[in-house]
C-alpha atoms as a PDB file:
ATOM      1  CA  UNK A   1      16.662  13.243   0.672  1.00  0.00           C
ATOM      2  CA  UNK A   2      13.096  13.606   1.617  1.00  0.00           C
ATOM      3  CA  UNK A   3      10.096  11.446   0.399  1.00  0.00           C
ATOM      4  CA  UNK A   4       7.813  13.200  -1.298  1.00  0.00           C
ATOM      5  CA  UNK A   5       4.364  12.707  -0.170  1.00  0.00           C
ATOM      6  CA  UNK A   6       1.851  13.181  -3.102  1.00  0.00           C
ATOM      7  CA  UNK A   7      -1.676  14.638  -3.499  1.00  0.00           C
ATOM      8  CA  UNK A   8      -4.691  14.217  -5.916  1.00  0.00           C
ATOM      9  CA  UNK A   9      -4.261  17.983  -6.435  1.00  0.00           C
ATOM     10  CA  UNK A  10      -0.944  17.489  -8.004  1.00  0.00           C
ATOM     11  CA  UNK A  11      -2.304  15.289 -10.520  1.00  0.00           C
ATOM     12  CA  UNK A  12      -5.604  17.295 -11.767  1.00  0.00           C
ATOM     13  CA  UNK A  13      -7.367  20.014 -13.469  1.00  0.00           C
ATOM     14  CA  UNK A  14     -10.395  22.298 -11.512  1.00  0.00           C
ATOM     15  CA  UNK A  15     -12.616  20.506 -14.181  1.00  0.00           C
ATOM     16  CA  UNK A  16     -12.074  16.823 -12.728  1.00  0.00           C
ATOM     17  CA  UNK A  17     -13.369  15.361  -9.547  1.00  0.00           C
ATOM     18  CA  UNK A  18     -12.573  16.613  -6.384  1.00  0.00           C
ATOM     19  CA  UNK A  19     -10.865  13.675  -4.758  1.00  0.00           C
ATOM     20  CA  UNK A  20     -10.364  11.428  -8.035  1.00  0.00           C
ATOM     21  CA  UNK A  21      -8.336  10.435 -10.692  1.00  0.00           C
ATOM     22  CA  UNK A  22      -7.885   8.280 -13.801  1.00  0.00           C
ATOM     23  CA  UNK A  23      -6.017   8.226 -17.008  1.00  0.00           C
ATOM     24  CA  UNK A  24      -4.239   6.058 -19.459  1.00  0.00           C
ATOM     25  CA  UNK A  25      -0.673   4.697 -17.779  1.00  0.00           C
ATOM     26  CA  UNK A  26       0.751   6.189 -20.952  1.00  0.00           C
ATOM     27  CA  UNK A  27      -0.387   9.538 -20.351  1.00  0.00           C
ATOM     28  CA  UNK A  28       0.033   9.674 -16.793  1.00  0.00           C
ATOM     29  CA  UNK A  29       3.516   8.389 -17.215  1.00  0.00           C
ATOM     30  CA  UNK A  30       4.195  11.264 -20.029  1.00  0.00           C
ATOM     31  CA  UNK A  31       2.581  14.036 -18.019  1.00  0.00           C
ATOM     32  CA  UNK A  32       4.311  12.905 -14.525  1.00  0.00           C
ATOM     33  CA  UNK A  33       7.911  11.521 -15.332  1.00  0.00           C
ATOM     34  CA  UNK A  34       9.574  13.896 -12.585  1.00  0.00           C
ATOM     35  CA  UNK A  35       6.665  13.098  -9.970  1.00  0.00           C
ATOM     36  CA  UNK A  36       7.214   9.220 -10.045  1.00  0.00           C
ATOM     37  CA  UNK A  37      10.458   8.319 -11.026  1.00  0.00           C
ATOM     38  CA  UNK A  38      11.691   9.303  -7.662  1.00  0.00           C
ATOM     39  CA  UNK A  39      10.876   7.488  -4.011  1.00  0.00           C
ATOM     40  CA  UNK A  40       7.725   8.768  -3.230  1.00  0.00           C
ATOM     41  CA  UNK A  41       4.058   8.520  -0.681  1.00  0.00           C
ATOM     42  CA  UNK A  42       0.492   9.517  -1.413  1.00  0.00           C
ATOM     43  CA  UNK A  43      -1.938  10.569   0.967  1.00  0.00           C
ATOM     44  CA  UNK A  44      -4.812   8.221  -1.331  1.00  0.00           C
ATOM     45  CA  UNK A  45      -5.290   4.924  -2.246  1.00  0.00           C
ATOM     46  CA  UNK A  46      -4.095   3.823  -5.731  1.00  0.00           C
ATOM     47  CA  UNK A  47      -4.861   1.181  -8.675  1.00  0.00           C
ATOM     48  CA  UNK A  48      -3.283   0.381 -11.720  1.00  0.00           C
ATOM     49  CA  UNK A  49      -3.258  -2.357 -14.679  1.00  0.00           C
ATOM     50  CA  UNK A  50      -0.714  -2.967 -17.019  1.00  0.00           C
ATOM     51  CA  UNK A  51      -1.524  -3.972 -20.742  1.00  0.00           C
ATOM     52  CA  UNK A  52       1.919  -3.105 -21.914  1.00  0.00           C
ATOM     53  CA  UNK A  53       5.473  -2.039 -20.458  1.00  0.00           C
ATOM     54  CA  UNK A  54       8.093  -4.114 -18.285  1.00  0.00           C
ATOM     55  CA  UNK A  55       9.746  -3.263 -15.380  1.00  0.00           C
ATOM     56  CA  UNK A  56      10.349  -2.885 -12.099  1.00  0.00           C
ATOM     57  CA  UNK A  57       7.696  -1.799  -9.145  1.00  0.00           C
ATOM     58  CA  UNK A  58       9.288  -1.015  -5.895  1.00  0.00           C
ATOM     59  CA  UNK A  59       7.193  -0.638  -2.685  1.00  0.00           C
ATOM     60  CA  UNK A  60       8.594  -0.101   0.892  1.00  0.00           C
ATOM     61  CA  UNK A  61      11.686  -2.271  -0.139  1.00  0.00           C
ATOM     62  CA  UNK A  62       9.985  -4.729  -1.965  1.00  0.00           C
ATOM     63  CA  UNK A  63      10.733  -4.891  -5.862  1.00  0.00           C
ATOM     64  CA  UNK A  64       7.942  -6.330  -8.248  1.00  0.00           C
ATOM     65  CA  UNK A  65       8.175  -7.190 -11.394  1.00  0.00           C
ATOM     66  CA  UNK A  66       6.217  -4.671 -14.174  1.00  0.00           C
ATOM     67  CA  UNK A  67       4.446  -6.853 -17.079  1.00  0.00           C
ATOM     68  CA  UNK A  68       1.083  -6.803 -18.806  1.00  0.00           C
ATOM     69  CA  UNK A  69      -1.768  -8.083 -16.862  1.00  0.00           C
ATOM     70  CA  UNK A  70      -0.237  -6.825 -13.572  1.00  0.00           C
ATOM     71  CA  UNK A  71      -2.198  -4.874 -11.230  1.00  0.00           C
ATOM     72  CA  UNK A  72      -0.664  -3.256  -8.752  1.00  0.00           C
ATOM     73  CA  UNK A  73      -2.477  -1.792  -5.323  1.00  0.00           C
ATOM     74  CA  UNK A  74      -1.509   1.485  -2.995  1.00  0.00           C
ATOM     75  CA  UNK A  75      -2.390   2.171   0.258  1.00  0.00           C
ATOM     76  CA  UNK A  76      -1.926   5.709   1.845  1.00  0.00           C
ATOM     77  CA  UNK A  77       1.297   5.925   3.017  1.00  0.00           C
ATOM     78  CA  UNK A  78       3.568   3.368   0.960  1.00  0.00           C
ATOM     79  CA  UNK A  79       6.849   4.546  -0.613  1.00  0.00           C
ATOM     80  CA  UNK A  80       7.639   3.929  -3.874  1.00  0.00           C
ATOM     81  CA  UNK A  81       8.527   4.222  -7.118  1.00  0.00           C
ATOM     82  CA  UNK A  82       8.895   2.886 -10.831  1.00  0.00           C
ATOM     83  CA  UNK A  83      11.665   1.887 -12.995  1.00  0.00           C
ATOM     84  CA  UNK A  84      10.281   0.621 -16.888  1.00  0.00           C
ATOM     85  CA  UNK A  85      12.617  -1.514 -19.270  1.00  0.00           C
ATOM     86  CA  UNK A  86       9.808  -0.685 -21.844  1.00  0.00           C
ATOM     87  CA  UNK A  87       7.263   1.570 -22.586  1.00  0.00           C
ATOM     88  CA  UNK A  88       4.232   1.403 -20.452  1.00  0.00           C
ATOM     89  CA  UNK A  89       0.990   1.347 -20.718  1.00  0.00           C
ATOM     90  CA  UNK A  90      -3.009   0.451 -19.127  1.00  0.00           C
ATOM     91  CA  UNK A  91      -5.058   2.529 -16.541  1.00  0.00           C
ATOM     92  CA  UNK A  92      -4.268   4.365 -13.292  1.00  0.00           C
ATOM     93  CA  UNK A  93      -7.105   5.373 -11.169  1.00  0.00           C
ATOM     94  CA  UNK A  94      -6.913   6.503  -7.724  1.00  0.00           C
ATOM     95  CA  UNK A  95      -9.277   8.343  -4.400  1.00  0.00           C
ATOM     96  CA  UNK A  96      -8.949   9.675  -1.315  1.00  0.00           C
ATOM     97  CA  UNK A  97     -10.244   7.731   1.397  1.00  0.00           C
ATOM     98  CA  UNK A  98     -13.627  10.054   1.521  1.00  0.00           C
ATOM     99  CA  UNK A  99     -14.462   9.794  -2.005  1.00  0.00           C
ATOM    100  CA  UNK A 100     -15.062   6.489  -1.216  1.00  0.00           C
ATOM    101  CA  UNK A 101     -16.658   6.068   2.192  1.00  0.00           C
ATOM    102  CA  UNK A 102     -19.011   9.378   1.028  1.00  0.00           C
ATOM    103  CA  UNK A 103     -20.881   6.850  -1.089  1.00  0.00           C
ATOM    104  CA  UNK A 104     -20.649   3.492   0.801  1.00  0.00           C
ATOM    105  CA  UNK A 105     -21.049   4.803   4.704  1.00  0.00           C
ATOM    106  CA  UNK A 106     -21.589   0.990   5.491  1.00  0.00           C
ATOM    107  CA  UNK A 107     -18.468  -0.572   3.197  1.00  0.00           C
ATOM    108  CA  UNK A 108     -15.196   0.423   3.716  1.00  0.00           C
ATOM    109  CA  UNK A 109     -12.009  -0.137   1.520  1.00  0.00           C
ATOM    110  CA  UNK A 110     -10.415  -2.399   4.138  1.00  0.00           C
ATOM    111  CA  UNK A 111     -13.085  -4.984   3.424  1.00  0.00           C
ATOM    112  CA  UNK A 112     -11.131  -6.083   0.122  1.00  0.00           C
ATOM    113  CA  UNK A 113      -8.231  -8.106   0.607  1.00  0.00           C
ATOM    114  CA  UNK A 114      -5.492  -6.426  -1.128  1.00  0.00           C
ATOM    115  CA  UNK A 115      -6.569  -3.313   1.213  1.00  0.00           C
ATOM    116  CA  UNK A 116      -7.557  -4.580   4.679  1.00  0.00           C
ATOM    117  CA  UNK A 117      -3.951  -5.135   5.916  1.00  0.00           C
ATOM    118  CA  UNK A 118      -0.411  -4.277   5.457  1.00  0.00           C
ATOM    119  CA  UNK A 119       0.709  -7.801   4.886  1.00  0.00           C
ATOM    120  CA  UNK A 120      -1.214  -8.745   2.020  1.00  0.00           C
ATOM    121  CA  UNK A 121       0.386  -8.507  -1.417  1.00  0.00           C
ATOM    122  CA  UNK A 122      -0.085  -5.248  -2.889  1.00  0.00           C
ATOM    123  CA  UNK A 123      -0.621  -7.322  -6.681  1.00  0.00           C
ATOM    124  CA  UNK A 124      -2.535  -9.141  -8.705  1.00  0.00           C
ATOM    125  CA  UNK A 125      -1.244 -11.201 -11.826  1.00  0.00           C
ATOM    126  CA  UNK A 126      -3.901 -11.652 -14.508  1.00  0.00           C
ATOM    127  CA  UNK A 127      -4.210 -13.106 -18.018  1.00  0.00           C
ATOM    128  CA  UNK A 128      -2.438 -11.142 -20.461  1.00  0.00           C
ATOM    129  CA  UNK A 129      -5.084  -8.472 -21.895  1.00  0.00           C
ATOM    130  CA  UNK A 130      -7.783 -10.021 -19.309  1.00  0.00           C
ATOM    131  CA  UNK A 131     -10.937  -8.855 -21.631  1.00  0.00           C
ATOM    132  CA  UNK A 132     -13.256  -8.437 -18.450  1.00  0.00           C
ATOM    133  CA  UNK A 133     -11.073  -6.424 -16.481  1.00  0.00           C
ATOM    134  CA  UNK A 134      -9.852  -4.310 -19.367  1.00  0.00           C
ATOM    135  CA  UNK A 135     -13.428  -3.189 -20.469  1.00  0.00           C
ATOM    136  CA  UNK A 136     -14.215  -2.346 -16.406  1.00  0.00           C
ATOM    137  CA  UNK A 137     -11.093  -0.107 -16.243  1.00  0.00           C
ATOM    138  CA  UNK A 138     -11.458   1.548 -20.159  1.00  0.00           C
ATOM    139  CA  UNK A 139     -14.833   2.063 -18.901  1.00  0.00           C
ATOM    140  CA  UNK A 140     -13.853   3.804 -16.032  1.00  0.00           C
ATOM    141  CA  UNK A 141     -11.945   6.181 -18.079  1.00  0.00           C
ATOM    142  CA  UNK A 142     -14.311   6.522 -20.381  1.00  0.00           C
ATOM    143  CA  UNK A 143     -16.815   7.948 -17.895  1.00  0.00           C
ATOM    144  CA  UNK A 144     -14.429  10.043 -16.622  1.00  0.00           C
ATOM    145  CA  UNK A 145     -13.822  12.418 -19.643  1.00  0.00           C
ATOM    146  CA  UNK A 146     -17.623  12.058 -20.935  1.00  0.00           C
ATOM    147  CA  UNK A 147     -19.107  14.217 -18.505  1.00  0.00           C
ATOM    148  CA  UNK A 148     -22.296  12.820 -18.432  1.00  0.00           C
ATOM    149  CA  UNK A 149     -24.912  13.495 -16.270  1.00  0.00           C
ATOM    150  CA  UNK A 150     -24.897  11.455 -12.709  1.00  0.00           C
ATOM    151  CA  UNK A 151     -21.203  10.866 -13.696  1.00  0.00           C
ATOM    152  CA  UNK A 152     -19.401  10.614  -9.906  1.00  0.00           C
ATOM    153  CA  UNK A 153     -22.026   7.938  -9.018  1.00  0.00           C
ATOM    154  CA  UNK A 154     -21.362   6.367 -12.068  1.00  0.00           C
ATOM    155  CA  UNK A 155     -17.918   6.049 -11.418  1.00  0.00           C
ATOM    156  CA  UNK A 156     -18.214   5.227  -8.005  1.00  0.00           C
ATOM    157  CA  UNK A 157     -20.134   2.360  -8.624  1.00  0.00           C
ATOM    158  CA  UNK A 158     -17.573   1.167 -11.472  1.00  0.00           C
ATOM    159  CA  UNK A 159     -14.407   1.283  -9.012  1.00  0.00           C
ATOM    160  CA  UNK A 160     -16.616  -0.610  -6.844  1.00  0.00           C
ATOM    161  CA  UNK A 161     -17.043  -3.064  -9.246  1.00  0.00           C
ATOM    162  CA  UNK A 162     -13.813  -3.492 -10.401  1.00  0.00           C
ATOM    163  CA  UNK A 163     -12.615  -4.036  -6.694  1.00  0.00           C
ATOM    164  CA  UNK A 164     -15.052  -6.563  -5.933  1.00  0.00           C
ATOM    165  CA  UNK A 165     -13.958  -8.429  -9.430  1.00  0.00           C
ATOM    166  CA  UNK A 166     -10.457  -8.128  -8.362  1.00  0.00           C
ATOM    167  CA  UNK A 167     -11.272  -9.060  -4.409  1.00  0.00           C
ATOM    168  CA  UNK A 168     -12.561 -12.547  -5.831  1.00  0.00           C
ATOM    169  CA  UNK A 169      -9.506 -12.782  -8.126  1.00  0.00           C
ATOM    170  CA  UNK A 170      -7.321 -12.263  -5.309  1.00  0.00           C
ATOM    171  CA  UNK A 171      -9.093 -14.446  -3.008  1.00  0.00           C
ATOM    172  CA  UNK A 172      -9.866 -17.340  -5.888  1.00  0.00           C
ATOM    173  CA  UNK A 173      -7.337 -19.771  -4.210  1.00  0.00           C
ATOM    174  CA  UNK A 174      -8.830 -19.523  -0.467  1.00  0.00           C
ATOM    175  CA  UNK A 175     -11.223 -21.829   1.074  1.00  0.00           C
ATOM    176  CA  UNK A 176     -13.932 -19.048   1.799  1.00  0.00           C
ATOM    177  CA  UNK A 177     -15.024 -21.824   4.710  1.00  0.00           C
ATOM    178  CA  UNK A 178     -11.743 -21.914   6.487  1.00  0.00           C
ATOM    179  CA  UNK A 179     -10.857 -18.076   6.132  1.00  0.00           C
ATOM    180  CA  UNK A 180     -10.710 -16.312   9.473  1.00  0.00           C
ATOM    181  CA  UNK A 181     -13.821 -15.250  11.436  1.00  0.00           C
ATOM    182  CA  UNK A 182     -14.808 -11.385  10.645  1.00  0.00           C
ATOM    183  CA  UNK A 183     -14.373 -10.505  14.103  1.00  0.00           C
ATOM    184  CA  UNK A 184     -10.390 -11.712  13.787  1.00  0.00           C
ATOM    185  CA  UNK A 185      -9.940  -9.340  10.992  1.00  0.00           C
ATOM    186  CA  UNK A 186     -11.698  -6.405  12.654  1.00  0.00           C
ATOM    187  CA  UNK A 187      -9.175  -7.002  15.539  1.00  0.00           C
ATOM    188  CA  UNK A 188      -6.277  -7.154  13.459  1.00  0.00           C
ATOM    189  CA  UNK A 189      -7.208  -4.078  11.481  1.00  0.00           C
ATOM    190  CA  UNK A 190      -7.581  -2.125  14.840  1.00  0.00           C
ATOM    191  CA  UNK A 191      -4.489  -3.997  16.073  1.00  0.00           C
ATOM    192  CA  UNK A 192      -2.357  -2.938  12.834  1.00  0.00           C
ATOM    193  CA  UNK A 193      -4.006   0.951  13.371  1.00  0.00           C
ATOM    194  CA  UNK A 194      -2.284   1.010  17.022  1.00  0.00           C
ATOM    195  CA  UNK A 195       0.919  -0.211  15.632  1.00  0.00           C
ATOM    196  CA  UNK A 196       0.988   2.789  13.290  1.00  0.00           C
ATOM    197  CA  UNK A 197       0.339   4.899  15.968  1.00  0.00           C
ATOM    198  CA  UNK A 198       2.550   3.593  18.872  1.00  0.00           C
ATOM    199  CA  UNK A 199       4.818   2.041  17.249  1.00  0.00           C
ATOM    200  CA  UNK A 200       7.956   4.469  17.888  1.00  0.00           C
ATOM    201  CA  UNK A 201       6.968   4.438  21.823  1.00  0.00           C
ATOM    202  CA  UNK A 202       5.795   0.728  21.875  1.00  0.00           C
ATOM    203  CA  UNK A 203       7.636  -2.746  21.046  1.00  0.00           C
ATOM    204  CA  UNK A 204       5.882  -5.011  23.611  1.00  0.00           C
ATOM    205  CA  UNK A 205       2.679  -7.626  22.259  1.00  0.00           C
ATOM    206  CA  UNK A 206       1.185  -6.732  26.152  1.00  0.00           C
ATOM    207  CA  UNK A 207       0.434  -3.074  25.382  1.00  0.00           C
ATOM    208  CA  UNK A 208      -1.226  -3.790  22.320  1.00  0.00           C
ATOM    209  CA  UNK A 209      -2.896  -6.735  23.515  1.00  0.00           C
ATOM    210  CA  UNK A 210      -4.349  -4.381  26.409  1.00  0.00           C
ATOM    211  CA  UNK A 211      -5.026  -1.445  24.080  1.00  0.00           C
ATOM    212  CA  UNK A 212      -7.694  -4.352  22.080  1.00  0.00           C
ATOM    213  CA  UNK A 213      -8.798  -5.739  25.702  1.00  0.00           C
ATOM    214  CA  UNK A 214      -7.609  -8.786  25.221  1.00  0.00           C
ATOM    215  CA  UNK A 215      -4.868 -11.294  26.291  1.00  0.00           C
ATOM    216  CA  UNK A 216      -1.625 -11.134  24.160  1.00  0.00           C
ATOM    217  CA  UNK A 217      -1.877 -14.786  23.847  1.00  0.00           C
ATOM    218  CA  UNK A 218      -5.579 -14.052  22.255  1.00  0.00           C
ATOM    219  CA  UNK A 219      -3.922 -11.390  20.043  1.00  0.00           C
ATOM    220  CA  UNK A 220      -0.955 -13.557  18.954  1.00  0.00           C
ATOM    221  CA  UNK A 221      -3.745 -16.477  18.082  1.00  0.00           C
ATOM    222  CA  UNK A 222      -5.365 -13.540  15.890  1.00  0.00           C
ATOM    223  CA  UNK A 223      -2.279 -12.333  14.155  1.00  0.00           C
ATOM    224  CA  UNK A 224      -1.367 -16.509  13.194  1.00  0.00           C
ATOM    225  CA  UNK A 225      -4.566 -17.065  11.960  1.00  0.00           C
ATOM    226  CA  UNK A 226      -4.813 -13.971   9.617  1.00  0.00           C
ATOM    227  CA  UNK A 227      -1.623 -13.227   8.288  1.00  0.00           C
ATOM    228  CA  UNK A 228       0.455 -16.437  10.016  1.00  0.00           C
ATOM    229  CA  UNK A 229       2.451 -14.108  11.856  1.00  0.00           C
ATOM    230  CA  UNK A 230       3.354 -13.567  15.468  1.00  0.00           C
ATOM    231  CA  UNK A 231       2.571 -10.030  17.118  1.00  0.00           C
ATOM    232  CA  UNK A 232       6.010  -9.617  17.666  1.00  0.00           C
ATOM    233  CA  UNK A 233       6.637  -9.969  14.116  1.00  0.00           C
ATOM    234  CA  UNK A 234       4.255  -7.484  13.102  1.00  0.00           C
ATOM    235  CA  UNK A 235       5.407  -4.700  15.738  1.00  0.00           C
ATOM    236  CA  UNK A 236       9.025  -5.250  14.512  1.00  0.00           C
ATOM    237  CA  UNK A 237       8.189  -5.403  10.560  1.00  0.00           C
ATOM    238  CA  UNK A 238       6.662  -2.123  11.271  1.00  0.00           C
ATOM    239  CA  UNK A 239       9.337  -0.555  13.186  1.00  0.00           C
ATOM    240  CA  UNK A 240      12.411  -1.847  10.585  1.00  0.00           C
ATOM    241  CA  UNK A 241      10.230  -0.681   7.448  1.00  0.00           C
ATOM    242  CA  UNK A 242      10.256   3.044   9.140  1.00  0.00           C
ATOM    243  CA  UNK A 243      13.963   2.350   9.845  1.00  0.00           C
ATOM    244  CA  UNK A 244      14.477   1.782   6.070  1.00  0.00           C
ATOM    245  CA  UNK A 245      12.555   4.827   5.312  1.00  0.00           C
ATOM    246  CA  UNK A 246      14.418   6.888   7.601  1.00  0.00           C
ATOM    247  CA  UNK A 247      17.800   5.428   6.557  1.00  0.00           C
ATOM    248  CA  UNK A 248      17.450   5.801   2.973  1.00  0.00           C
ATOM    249  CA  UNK A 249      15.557   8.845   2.186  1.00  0.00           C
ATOM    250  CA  UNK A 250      16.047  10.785   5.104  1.00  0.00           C
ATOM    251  CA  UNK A 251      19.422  12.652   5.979  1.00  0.00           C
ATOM    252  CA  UNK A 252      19.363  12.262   9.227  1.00  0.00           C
ATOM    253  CA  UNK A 253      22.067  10.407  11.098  1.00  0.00           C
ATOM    254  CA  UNK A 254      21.714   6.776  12.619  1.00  0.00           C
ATOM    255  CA  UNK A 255      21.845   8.044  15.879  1.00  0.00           C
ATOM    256  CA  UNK A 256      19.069  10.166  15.553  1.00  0.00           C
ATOM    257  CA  UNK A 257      16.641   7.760  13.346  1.00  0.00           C
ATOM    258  CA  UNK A 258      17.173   5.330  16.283  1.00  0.00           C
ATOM    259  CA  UNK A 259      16.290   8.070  18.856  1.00  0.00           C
ATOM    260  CA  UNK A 260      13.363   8.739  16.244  1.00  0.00           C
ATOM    261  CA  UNK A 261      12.538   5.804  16.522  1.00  0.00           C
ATOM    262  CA  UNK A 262      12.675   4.715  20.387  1.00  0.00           C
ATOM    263  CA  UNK A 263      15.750   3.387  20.506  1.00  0.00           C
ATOM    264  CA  UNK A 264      17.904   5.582  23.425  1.00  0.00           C
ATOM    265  CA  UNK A 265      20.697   3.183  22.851  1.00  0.00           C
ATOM    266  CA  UNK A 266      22.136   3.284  19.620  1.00  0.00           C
ATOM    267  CA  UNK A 267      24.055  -0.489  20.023  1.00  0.00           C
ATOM    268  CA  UNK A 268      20.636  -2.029  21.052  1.00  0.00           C
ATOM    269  CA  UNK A 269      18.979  -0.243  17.588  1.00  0.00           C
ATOM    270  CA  UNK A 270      21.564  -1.489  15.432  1.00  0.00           C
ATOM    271  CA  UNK A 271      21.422  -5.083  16.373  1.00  0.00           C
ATOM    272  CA  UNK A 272      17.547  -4.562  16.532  1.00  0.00           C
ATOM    273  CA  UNK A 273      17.963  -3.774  12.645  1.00  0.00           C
ATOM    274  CA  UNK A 274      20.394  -6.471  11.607  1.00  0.00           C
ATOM    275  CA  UNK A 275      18.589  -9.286  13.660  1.00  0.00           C
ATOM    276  CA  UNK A 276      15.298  -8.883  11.224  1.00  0.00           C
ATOM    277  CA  UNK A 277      17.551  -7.323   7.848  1.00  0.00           C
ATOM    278  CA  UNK A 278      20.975  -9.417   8.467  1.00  0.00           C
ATOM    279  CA  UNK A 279      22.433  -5.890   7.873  1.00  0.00           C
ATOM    280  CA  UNK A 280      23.473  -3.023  10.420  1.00  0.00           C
ATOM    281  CA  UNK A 281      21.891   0.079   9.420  1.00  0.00           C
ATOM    282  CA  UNK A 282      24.883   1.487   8.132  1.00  0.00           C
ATOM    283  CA  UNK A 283      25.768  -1.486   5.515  1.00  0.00           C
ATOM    284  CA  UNK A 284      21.993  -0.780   4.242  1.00  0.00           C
ATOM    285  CA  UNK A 285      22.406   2.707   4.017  1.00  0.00           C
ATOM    286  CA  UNK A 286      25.522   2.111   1.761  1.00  0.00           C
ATOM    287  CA  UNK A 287      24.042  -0.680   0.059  1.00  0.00           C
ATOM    288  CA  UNK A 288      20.907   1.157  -0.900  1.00  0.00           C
ATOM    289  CA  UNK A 289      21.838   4.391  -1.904  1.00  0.00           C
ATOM    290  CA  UNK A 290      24.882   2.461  -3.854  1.00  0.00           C
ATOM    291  CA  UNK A 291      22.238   1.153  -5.537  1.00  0.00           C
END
C-alpha cells in the first residue's frame, strides 16, 4: 500500500484560487471521506480548527487527540490521517508554499514556530470556541466565497494574521529573552533541509556539520539549544520515521527498505530500528498493520 500524496487540485473548482483552499471541516469532511480516511501526504502546507467533533489525529506515527478548540498544523510531506468518534466540525484552510512567499518575498512560513522545524508540535490547544480565533478563520471563509474585489490579498493578509495570532499562542509560555539566537535557527533549518536530502546516504553529525561549515561540536550546541536534541538524534529520528513509512505503507520487503534506506546489511538495519523503536522492523510491521 502506497501513500497517497495529495494536491490542491484535488480539492478545488477552476473558480477558486490557484494554489488555495478553505472550507467548513464539515463540508470538507462530507465532500472528501475517501481522500482522508486513508494514510496520506500533501505537497502544501495545512491548517485546521476544531469547534466540534472528537477523535483521533495521526501524523507520522504520532496519534493526537481530536476535540474542539484544537488546531492542528501540516507541513509538506507529513503522513497522515483521521479517525472521528463524533461528527466534526470548524475550518480547514490550506497553500502551496508559493501562494505564500508570492506575497511576503521577505517572510517565510518557517518563521512561525509550529512551521520552522520538524520537531515542534504540529498543535495548538485553545479555549473551547476561542471567539478571536473563530471570527479570523469564519472570516477567512467568508472572503473566500464572496468574491470581492482585491479578494487574494485579502486573504493573504488574513492567513497571515491568523498565523501570527497563533505563533504568539504557541510561543505564550517561552521567555522571548532566553529563546535561541536567529542565526541558531537559520542553521538548524538549513541543517534539518540537508537531513532531508542526505539522509538515506548520510548518518554521521561530521558531514552535516561540514555541509553548514561548521564544527559538529558547534552543530550539536545548535541542535541542544533549539530543539534539546543531539545531531545524532535528529539524523536517526529522520531516518526511523522513513523506515516507518516504508514499513507500513509500502510493500516492499525489509530487505529492500533497508537497502532503500542505506543500510547494505540487513542485521545492522534491524537493530538500527529497534535501538530507537524497541521493536525490529518486522514486529512493527505486524503490529501496525494489525492495527
Amino acid at each position: 500500500m502506497k501513500t497517497t500524496v495529495l494536491d490542491i487540485d484535488q480539492f478545488k473548482s477552476s473558480s477558486l484560487l490557484n494554489d488555495f483552499y478553505v472550507n467548513t471541516f464539515s463540508e470538507h469532511f462530507k465532500t472528501n471521506k475517501r481522500l482522508i480516511f486513508t494514510p496520506h501526504s500533501h505537497n502544501f502546507y495545512l491548517c485546521v480548527l476544531f469547534t466540534q467533533g472528537t477523535g483521533v489525529h495521526e501524523i507520522d506515527f504520532n496519534s493526537y487527540n481530536i476535540n474542539p478548540g484544537k488546531i492542528f498544523f501540516l507541513t509538506p510531506g507529513q503522513t497522515h490521517f483521521w479517525k472521528f468518534d463524533s461528527q466534526p466540525d470548524g475550518f480547514i484552510f490550506f497553500h502551496s508554499k508559493e501562494f505564500y512567499d508570492m506575497h511576503y518575498l521577505a517572510h517565510k512560513l518557517r518563521t512561525f514556530p509550529f512551521y520552522y522545524s520538524y520537531q515542534n508540535p504540529p498543535l495548538l490547544d485553545l479555549p473551547q470556541n476561542d471567539p478571536e480565533v473563530n471570527s479570523k478563520f469564519q472570516n477567512l471563509y467568508r472572503e473566500y466565497i464572496d468574491s470581492k474585489s482585491f479578494r487574494e490579498l485579502k486573504i493573504v493578509n488574513i492567513i497571515n494574521d491568523i498565523y501570527i495570532t497563533l505563533a504568539r499562542m504557541y510561543t505564550a509560555d517561552v521567555d522571548i529573552a532566553n529563546y535561541s539566537h536567529p542565526n541558531y535557527l537559520k542553521i538548524l533549518e538549513q541543517f534539518e533541509q540537508h537531513i532531508e536530502r542526505y539522509y538515506d546516504k548520510q548518518k554521521l553529525p561530521k558531514y552535516y556539520a561540514d555541509k553548514l561549515n561548521i564544527t559538529t561540536k558547534h552543530l550539536n550546541r545548535i541542535a541542544k539549544e533549539t530543539v534539546n536534541k543531539t545531531t545524532s538524534q535528529l539524523i536517526s529520528e529522520r531516518v526511523i520515521l522513513e523506515a516507518k513509512r516504508l514499513i507500513v505503507h509500502s510493500n516492499s520487503s525489509l530487505f529492500s527498505i533497508a537497502e532503500t534506506l542505506g543500510f547494505t546489511d540487513y542485521a545492522y538495519f534491524s537493530r538500527y530500528f529497534k535501538t530507537n523503536t524497541a521493536m525490529t522492523p518486522l514486529e512493527f510491521r505486524k503490529r501496525y498493520v494489525k492495527e
